[in-house]
C-alpha atoms as a PDB file:
ATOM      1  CA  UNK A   1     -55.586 -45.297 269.728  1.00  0.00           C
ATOM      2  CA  UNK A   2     -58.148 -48.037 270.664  1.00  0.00           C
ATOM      3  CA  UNK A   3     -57.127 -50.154 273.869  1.00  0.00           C
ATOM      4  CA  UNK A   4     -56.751 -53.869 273.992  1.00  0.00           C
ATOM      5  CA  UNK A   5     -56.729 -56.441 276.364  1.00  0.00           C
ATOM      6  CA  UNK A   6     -53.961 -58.650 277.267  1.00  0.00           C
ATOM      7  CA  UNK A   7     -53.751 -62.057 278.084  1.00  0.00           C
ATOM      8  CA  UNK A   8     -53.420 -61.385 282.091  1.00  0.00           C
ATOM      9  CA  UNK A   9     -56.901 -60.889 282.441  1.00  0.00           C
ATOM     10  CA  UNK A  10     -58.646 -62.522 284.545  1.00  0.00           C
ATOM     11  CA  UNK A  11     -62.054 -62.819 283.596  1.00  0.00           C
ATOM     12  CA  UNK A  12     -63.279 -60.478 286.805  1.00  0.00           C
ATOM     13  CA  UNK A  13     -66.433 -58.524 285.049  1.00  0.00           C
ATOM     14  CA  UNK A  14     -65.521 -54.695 285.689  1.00  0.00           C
ATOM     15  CA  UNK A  15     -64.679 -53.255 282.622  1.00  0.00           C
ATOM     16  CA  UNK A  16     -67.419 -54.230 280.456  1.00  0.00           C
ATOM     17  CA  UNK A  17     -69.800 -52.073 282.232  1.00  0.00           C
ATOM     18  CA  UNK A  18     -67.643 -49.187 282.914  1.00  0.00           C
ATOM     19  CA  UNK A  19     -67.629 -48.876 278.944  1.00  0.00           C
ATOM     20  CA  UNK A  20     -70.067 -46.015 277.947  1.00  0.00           C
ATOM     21  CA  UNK A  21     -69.716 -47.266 274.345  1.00  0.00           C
ATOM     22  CA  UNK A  22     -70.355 -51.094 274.651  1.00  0.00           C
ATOM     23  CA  UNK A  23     -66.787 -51.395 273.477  1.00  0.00           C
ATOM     24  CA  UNK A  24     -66.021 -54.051 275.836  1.00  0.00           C
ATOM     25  CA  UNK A  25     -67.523 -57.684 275.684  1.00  0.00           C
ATOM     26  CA  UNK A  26     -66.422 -61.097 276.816  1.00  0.00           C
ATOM     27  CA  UNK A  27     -64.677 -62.885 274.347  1.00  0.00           C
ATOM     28  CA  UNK A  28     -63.458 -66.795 273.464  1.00  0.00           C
ATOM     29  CA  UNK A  29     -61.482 -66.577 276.999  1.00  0.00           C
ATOM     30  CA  UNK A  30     -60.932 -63.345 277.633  1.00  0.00           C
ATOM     31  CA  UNK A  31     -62.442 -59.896 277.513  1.00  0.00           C
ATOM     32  CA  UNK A  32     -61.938 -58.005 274.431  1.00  0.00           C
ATOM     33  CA  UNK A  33     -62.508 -54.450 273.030  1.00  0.00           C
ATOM     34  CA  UNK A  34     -64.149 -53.581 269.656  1.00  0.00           C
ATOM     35  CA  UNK A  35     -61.546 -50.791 267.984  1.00  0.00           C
ATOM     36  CA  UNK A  36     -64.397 -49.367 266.188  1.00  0.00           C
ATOM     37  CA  UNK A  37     -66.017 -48.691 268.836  1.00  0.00           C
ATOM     38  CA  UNK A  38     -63.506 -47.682 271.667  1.00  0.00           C
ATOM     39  CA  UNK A  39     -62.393 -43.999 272.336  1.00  0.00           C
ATOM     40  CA  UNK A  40     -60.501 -44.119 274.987  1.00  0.00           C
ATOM     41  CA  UNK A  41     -63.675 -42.654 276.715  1.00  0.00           C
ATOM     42  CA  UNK A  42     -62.817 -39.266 274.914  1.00  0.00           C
ATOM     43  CA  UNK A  43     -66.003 -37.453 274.742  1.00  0.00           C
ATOM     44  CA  UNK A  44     -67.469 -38.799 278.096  1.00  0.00           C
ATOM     45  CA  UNK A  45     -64.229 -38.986 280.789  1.00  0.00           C
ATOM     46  CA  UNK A  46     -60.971 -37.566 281.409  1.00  0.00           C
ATOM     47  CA  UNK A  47     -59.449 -40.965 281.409  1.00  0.00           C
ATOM     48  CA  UNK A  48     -60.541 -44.546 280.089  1.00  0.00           C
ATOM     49  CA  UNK A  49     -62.634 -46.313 282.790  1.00  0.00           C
ATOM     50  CA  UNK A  50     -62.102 -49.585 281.997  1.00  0.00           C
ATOM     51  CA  UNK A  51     -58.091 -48.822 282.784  1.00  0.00           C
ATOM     52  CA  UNK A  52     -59.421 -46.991 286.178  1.00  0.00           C
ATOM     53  CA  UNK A  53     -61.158 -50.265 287.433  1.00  0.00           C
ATOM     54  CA  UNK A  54     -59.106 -52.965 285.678  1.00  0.00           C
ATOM     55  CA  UNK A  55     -57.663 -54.890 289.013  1.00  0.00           C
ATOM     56  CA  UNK A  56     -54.765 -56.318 287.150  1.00  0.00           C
ATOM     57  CA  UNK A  57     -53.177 -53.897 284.551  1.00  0.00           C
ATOM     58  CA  UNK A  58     -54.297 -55.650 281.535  1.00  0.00           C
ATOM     59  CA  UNK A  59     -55.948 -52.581 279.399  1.00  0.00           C
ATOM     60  CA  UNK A  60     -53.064 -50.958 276.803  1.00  0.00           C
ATOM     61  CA  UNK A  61     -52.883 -49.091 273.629  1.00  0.00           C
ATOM     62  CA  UNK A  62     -53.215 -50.979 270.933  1.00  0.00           C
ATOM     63  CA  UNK A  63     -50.503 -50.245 268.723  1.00  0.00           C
ATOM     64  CA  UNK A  64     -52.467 -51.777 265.623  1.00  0.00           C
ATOM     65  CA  UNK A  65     -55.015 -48.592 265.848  1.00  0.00           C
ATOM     66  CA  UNK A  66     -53.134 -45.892 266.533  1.00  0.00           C
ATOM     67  CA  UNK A  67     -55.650 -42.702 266.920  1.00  0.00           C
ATOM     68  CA  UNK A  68     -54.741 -39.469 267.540  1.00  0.00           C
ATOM     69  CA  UNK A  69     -57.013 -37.803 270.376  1.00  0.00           C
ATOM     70  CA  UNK A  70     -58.856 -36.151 267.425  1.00  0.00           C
ATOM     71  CA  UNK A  71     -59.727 -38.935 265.529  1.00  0.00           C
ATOM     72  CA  UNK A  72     -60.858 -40.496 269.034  1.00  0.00           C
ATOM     73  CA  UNK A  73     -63.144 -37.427 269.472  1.00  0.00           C
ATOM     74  CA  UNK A  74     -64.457 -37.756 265.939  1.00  0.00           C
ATOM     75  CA  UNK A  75     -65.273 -41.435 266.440  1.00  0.00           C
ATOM     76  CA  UNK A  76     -67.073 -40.410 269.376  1.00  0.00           C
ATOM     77  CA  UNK A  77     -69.219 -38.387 267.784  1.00  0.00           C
ATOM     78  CA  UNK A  78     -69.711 -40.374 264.828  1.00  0.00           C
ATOM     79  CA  UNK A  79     -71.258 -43.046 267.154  1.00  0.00           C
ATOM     80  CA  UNK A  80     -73.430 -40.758 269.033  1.00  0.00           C
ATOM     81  CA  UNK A  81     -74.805 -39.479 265.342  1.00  0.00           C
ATOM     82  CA  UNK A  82     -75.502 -43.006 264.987  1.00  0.00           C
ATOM     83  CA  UNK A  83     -77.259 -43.478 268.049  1.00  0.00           C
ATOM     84  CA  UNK A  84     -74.326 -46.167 269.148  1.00  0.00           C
ATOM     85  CA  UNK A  85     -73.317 -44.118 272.453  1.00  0.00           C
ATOM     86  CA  UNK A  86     -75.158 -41.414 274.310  1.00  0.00           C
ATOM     87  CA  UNK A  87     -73.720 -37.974 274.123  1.00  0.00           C
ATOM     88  CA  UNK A  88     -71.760 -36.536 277.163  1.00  0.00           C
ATOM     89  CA  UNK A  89     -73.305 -33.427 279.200  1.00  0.00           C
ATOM     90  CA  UNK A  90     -69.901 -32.660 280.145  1.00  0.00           C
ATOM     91  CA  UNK A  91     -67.886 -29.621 278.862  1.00  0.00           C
END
């Protein structure tokens, strides 16, 4: 499933570029992240990097895209077919 932001965040800047697909921008007053573009950093992390850095707590699931980790995968790699995200070296 795509992540969201919540309304606790606090505007502090490190999420956006920990997001190897340009998921993340800054919204009307808060971040937000683009579900057709977010993976949960399958394909390029072990775990979502905007969650690692987020000071606060504020990146969840969003239960209005629920993805399995294989449709996550196969988003992935339809955005690196589509030149939207680099592909991983990692196994």
């Amino acid at each position: 499933m795509a992540l969201i932001i919540t309304d606790e965040c606090i505007n502090c800047d490190v999420c956006e570029p920990e997001c190897p697909n340009g998921a993340i921008s800054q919204g009307d007053e808060i971040y937000v992240i683009a579900p057709d573009l977010c993976t949960e950093c399958v394909g390029h992390y072990e775990t979502s990097q905007c969650v690692e850095v987020c000071p606060v707590d504020c990146i969840i699931k969003d239960p209005d895209h629920d993805e399995t980790e294989d449709e996550l995968r196969g988003k992935y790699e339809k955005l690196v077919a589509e030149g939207k995200t680099a592909p991983t070296t990692a196994g």
